[in-house]
C-alpha atoms as a PDB file:
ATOM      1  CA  UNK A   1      41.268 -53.209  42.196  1.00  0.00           C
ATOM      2  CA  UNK A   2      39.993 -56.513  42.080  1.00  0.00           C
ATOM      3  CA  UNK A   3      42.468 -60.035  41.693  1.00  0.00           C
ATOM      4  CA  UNK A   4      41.887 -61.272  38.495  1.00  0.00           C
ATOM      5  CA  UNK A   5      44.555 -63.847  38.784  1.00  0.00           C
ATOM      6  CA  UNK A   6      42.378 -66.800  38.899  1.00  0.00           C
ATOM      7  CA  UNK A   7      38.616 -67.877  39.917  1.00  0.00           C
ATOM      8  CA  UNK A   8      38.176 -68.683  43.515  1.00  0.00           C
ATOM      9  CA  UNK A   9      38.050 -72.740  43.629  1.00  0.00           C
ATOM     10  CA  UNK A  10      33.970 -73.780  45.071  1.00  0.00           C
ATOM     11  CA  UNK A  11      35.713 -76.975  46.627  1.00  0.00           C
ATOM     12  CA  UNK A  12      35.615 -76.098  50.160  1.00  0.00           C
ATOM     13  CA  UNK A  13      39.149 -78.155  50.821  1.00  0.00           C
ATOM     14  CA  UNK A  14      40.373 -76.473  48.203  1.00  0.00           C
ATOM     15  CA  UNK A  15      39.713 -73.323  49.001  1.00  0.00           C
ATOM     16  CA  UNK A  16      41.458 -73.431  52.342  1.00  0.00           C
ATOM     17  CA  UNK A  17      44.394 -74.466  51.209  1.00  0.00           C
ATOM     18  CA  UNK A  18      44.491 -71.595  48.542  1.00  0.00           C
ATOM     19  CA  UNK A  19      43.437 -69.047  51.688  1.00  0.00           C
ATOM     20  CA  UNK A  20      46.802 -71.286  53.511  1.00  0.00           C
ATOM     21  CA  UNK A  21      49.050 -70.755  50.157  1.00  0.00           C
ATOM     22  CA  UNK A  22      48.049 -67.058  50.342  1.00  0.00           C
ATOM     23  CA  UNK A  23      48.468 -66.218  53.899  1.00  0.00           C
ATOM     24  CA  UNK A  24      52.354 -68.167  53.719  1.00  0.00           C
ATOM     25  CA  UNK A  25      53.005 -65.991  50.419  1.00  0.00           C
ATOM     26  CA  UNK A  26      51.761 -62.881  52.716  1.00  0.00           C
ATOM     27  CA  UNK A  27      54.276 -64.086  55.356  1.00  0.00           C
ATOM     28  CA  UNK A  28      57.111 -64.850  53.010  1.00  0.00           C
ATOM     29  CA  UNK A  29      56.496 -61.243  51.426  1.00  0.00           C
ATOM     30  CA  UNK A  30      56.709 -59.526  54.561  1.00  0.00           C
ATOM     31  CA  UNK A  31      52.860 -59.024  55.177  1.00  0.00           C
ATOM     32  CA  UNK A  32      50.725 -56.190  53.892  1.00  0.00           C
ATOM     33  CA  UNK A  33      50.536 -53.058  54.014  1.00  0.00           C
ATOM     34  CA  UNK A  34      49.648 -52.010  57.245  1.00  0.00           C
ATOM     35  CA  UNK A  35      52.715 -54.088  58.806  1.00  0.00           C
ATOM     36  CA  UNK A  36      54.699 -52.881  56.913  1.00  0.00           C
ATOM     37  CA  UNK A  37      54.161 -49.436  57.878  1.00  0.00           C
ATOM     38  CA  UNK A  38      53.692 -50.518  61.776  1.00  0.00           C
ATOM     39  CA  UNK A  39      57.079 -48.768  62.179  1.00  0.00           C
ATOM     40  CA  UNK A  40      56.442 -45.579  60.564  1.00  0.00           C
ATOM     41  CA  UNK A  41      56.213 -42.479  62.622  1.00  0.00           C
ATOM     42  CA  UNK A  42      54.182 -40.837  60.114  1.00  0.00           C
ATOM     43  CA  UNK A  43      52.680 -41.347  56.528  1.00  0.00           C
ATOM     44  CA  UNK A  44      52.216 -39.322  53.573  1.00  0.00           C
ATOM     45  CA  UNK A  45      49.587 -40.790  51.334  1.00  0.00           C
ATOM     46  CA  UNK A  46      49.576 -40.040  48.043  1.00  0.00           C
ATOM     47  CA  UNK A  47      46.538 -40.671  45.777  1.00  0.00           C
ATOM     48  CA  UNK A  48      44.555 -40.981  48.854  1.00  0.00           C
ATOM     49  CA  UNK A  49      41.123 -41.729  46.670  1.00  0.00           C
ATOM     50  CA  UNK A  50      38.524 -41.486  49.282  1.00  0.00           C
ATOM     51  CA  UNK A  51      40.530 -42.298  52.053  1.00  0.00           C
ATOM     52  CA  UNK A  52      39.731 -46.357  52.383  1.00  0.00           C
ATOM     53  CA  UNK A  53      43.058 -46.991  54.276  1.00  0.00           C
ATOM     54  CA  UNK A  54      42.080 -44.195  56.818  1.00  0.00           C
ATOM     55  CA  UNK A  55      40.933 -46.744  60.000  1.00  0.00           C
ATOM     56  CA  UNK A  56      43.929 -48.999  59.733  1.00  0.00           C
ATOM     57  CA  UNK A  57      46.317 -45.564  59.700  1.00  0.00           C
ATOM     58  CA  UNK A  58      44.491 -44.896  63.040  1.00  0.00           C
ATOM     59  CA  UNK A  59      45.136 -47.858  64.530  1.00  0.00           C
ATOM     60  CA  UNK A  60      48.979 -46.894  64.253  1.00  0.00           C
ATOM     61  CA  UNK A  61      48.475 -43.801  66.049  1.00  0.00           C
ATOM     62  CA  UNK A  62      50.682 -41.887  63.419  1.00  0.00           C
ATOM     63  CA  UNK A  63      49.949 -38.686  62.003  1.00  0.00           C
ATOM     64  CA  UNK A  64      48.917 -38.866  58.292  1.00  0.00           C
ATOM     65  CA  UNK A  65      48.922 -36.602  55.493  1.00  0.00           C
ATOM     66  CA  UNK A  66      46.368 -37.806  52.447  1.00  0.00           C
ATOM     67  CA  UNK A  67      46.678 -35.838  48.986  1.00  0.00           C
ATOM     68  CA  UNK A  68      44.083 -36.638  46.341  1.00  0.00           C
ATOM     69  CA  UNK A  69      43.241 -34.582  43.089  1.00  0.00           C
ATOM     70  CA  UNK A  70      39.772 -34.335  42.738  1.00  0.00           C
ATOM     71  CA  UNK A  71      37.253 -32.154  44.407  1.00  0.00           C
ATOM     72  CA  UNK A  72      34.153 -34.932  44.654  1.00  0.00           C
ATOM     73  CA  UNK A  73      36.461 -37.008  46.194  1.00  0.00           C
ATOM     74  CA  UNK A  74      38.511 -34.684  48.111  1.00  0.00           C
ATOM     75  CA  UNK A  75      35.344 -34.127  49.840  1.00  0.00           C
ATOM     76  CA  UNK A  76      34.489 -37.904  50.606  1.00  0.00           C
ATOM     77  CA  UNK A  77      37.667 -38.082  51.969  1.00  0.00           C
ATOM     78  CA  UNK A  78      37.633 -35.285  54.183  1.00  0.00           C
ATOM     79  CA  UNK A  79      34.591 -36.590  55.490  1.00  0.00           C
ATOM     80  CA  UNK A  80      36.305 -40.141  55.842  1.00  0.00           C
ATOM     81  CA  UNK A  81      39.424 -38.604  58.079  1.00  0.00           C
ATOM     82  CA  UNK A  82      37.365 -36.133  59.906  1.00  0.00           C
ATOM     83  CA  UNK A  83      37.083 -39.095  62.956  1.00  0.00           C
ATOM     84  CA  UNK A  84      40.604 -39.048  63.156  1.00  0.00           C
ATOM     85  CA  UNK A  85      42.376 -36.471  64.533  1.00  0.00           C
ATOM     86  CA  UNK A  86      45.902 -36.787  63.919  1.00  0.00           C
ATOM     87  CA  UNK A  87      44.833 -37.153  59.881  1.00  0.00           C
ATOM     88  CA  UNK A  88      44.501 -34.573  58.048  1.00  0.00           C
ATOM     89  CA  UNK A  89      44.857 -33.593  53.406  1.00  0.00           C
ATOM     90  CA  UNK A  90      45.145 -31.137  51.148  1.00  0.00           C
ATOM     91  CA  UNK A  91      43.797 -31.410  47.263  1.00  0.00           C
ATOM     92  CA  UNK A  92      46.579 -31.367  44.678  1.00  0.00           C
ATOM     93  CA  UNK A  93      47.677 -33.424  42.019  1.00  0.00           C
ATOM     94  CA  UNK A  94      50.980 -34.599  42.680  1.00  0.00           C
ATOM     95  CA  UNK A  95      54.052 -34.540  40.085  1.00  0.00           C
ATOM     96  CA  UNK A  96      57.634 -33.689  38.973  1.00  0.00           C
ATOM     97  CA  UNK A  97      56.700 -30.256  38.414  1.00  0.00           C
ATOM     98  CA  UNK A  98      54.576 -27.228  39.859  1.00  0.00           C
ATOM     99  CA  UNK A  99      52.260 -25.170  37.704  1.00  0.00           C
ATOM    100  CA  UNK A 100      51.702 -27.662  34.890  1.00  0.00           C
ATOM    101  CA  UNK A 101      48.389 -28.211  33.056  1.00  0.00           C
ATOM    102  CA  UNK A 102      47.329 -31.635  32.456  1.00  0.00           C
ATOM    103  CA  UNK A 103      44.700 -33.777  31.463  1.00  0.00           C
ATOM    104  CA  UNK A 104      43.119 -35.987  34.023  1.00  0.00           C
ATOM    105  CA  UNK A 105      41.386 -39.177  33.244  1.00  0.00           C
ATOM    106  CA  UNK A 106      38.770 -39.730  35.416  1.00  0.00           C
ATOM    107  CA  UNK A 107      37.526 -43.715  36.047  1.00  0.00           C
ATOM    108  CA  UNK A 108      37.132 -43.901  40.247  1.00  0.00           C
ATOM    109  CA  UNK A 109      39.932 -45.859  41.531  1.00  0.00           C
ATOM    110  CA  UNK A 110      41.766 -46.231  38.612  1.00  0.00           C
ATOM    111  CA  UNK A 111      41.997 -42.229  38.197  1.00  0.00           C
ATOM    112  CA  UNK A 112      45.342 -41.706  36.089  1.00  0.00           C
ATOM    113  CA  UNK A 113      47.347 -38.774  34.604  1.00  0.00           C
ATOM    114  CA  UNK A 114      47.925 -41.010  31.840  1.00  0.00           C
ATOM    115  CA  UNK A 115      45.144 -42.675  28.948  1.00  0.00           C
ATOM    116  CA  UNK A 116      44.373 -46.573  29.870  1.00  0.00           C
ATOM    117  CA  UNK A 117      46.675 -48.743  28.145  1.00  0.00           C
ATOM    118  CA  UNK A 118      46.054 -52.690  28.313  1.00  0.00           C
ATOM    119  CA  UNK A 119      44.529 -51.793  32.417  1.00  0.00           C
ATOM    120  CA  UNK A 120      41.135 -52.663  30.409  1.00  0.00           C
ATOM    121  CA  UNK A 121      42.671 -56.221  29.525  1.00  0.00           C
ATOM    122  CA  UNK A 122      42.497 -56.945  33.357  1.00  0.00           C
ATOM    123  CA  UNK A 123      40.259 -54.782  34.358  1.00  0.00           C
ATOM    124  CA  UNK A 124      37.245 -54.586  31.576  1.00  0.00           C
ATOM    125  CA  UNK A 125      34.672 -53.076  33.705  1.00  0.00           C
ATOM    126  CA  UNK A 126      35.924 -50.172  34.384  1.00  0.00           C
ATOM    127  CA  UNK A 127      35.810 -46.960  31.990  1.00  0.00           C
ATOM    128  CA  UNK A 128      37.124 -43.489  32.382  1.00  0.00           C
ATOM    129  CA  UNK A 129      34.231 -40.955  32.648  1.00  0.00           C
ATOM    130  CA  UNK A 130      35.789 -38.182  31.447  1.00  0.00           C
ATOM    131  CA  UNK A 131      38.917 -36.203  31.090  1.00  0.00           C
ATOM    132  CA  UNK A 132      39.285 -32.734  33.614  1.00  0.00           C
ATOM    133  CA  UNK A 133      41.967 -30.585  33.410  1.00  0.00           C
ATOM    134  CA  UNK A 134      44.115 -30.232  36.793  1.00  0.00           C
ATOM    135  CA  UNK A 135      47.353 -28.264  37.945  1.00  0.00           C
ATOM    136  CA  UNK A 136      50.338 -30.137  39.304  1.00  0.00           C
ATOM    137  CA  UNK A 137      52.083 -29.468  42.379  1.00  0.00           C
ATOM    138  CA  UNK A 138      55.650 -31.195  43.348  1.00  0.00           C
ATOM    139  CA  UNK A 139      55.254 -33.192  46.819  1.00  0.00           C
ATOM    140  CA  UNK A 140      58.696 -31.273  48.061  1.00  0.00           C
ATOM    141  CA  UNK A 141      56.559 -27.928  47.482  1.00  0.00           C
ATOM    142  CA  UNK A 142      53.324 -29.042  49.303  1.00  0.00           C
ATOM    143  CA  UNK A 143      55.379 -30.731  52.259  1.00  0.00           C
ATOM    144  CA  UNK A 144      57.067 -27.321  52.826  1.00  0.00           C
ATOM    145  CA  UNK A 145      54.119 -25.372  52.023  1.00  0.00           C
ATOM    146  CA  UNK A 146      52.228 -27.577  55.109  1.00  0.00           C
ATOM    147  CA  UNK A 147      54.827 -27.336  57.166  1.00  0.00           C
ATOM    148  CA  UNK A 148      55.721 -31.457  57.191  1.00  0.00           C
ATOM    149  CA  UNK A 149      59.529 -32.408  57.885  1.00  0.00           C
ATOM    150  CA  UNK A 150      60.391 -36.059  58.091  1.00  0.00           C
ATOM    151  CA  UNK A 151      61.046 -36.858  60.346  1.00  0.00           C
ATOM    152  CA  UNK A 152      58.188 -37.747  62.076  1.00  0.00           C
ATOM    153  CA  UNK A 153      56.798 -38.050  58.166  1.00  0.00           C
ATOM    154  CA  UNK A 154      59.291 -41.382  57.350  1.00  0.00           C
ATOM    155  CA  UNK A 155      56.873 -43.216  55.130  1.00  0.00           C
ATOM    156  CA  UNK A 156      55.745 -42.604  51.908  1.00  0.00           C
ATOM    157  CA  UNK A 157      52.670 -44.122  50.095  1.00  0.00           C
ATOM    158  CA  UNK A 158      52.387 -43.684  46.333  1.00  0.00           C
ATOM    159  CA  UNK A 159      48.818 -45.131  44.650  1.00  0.00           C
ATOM    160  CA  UNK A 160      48.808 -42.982  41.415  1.00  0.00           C
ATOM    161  CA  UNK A 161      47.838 -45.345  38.726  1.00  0.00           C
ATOM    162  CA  UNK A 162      50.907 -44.811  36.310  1.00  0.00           C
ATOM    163  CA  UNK A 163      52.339 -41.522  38.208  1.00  0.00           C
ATOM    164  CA  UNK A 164      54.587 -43.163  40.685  1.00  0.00           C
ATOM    165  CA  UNK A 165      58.064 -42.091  39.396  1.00  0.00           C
ATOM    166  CA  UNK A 166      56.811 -38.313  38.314  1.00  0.00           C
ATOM    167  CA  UNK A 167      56.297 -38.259  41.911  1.00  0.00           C
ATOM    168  CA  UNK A 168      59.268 -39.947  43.525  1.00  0.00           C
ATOM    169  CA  UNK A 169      61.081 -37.197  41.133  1.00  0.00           C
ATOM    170  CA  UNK A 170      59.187 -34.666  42.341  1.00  0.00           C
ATOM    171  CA  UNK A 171      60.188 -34.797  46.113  1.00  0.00           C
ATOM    172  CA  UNK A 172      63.477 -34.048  45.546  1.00  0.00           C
ATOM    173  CA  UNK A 173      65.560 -33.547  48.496  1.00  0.00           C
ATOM    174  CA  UNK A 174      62.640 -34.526  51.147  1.00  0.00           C
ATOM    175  CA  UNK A 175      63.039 -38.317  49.555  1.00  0.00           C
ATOM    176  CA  UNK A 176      66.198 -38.673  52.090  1.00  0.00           C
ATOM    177  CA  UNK A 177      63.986 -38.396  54.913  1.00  0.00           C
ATOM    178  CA  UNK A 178      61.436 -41.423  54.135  1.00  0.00           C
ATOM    179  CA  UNK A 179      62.483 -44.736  55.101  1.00  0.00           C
ATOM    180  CA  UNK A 180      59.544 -46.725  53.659  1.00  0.00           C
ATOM    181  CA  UNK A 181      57.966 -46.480  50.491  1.00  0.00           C
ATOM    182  CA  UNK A 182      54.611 -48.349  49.590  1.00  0.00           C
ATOM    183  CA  UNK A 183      54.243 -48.178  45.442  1.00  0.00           C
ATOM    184  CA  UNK A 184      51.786 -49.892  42.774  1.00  0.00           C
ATOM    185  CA  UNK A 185      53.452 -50.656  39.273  1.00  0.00           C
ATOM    186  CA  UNK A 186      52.938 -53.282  36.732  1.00  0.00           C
ATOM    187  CA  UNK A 187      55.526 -55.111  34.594  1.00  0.00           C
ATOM    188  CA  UNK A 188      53.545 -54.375  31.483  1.00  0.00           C
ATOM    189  CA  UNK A 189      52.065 -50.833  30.300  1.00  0.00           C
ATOM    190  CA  UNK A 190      48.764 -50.669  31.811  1.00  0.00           C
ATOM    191  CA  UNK A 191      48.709 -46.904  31.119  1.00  0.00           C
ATOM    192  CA  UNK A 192      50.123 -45.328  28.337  1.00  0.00           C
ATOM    193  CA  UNK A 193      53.641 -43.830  29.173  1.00  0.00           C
ATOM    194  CA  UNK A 194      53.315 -44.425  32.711  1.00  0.00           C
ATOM    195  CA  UNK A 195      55.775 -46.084  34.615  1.00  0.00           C
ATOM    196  CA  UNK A 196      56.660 -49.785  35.269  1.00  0.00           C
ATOM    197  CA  UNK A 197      58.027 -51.874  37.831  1.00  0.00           C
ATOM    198  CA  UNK A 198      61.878 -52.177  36.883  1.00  0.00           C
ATOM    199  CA  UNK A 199      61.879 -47.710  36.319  1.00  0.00           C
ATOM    200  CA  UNK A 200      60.388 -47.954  39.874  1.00  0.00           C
ATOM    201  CA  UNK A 201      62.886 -50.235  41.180  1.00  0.00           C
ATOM    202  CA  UNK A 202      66.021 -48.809  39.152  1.00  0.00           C
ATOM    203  CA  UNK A 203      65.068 -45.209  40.443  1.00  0.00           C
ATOM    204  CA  UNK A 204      64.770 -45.982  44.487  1.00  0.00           C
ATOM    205  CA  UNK A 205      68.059 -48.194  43.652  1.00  0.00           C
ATOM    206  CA  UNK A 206      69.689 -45.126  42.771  1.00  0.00           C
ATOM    207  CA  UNK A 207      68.429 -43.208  45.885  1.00  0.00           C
ATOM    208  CA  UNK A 208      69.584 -45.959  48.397  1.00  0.00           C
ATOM    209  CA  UNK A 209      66.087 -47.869  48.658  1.00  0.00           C
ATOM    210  CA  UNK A 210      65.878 -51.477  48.445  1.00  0.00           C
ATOM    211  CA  UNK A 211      62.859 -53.056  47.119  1.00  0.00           C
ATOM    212  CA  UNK A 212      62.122 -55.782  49.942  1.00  0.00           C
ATOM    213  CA  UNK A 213      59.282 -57.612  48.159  1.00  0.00           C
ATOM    214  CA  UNK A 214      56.340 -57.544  46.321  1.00  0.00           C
ATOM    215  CA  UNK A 215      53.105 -58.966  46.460  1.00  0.00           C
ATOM    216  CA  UNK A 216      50.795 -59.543  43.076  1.00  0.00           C
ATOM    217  CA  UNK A 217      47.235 -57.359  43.183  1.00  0.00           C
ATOM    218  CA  UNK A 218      46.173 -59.132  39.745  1.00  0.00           C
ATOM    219  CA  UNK A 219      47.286 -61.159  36.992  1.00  0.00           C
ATOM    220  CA  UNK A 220      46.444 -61.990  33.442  1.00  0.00           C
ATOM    221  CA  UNK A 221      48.903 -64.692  31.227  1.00  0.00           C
ATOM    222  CA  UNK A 222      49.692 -62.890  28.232  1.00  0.00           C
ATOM    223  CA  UNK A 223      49.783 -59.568  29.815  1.00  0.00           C
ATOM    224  CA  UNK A 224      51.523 -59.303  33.231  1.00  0.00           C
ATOM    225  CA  UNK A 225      51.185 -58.689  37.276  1.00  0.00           C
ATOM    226  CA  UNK A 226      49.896 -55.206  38.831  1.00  0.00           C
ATOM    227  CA  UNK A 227      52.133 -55.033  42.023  1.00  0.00           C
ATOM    228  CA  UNK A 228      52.174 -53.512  45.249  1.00  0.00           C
ATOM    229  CA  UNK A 229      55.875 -52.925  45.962  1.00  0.00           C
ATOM    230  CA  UNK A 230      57.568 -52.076  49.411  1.00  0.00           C
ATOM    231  CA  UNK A 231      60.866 -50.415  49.281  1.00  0.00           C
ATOM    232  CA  UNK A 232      63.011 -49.831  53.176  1.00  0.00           C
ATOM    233  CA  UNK A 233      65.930 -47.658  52.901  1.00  0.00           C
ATOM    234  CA  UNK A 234      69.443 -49.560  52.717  1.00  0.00           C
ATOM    235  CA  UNK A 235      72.009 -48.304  56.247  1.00  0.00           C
END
């Protein structure tokens, strides 16, 4: 997804200092991504999408475990991993139950169990293509059902586009064994009765994770902040 927060300045000067302001806010959030996970021991990605975070997983050396829904993609992501040995995923569509029928709204990245909501106010260009109909899994079911204990599988990336809690709920016990969780939410409904950033935060709360910052993807005045949010695990 693209920034939308503000138009990049053509002063020279002042774009510098914007790249400064950003790399400080990076620094003050704790960094992205990538650090944050440098501690993991293994990740379970879900809503892998084609797999675009697959090189920077390999440069931790961890073993990773991608899930993504749909079969065109599935397959670019296959492809994508097959380099790296210690990766590996399985096709499913992740939620709080197994067995359910649902409709899937297809738009590439932006891919959601749930019908766009204001999403189009920040993001305008992109449409849904169509609808499919998939069968949900729960991630406690396909982590058993592969065999994956955490740990070494302590980290925990969620990038479902509205479907972040339906999947916290759905690992159940195996959400004690993650100590880092990566999430997207926004504080405004960007898909229709998906969920936001304070049900993210209020859930993980109740499950002993902290939410140690989070760092804005894109912004619109009058409608809100799409976040990436990284939770650790409170001892």
């Amino acid at each position: 997804m693209a920034d939308t927060s503000r138009a990049k300045p053509r002063n020279p000067i002042a774009k510098l200092a914007r790249s400064l302001a950003k790399r400080l806010r990076r620094a003050r959030e704790g960094g992205d991504e990538r650090r944050f996970l440098n501690q993991a021991r293994g990740i379970v990605h879900v809503g892998a999408n084609s797999g675009q975070e697959a090189p920077s997983y390999a440069r931790l050396g961890v073993p990773v475990f991608w899930i993504e829904p749909l079969p065109d993609v599935f397959a670019v992501l296959q492809e994508r991993i097959s380099s790296h040995p210690l990766q590996t995923a399985v096709r499913a569509l992740v939620s709080d139950s197994d067995g359910a029928e649902v409709d899937f709204h297809v738009a590439g990245e932006s891919s959601s169990m749930f019908a766009f909501a204001e999403h189009k106010k920040l993001w305008p260009e992109i449409d849904a293509s169509g609808v499919v109909r998939l069968t949900t899994s729960r991630l406690d079911t396909l982590m058993q059902a592969h065999g994956l204990s955490s740990p070494p599988y302590d980290a925990l990336v969620i990038d479902t586009q509205g479907a972040e809690l339906l999947v916290l709920q759905g690992a159940g016990d195996r959400l004690a064994g993650f100590e880092r969780i990566v999430a997207e939410a926004a504080d405004f409904e960007a898909y229709r009765g998906a969920t936001n950033v304070d049900e993210l935060t209020a859930f993980l709360a109740g499950h002993g994770f902290r939410l140690q910052h989070k760092a804005s993807m894109a912004s619109l005045k009058g409608v809100g902040t799409y976040y990436n949010l990284y939770f650790r695990r409170s001892h």
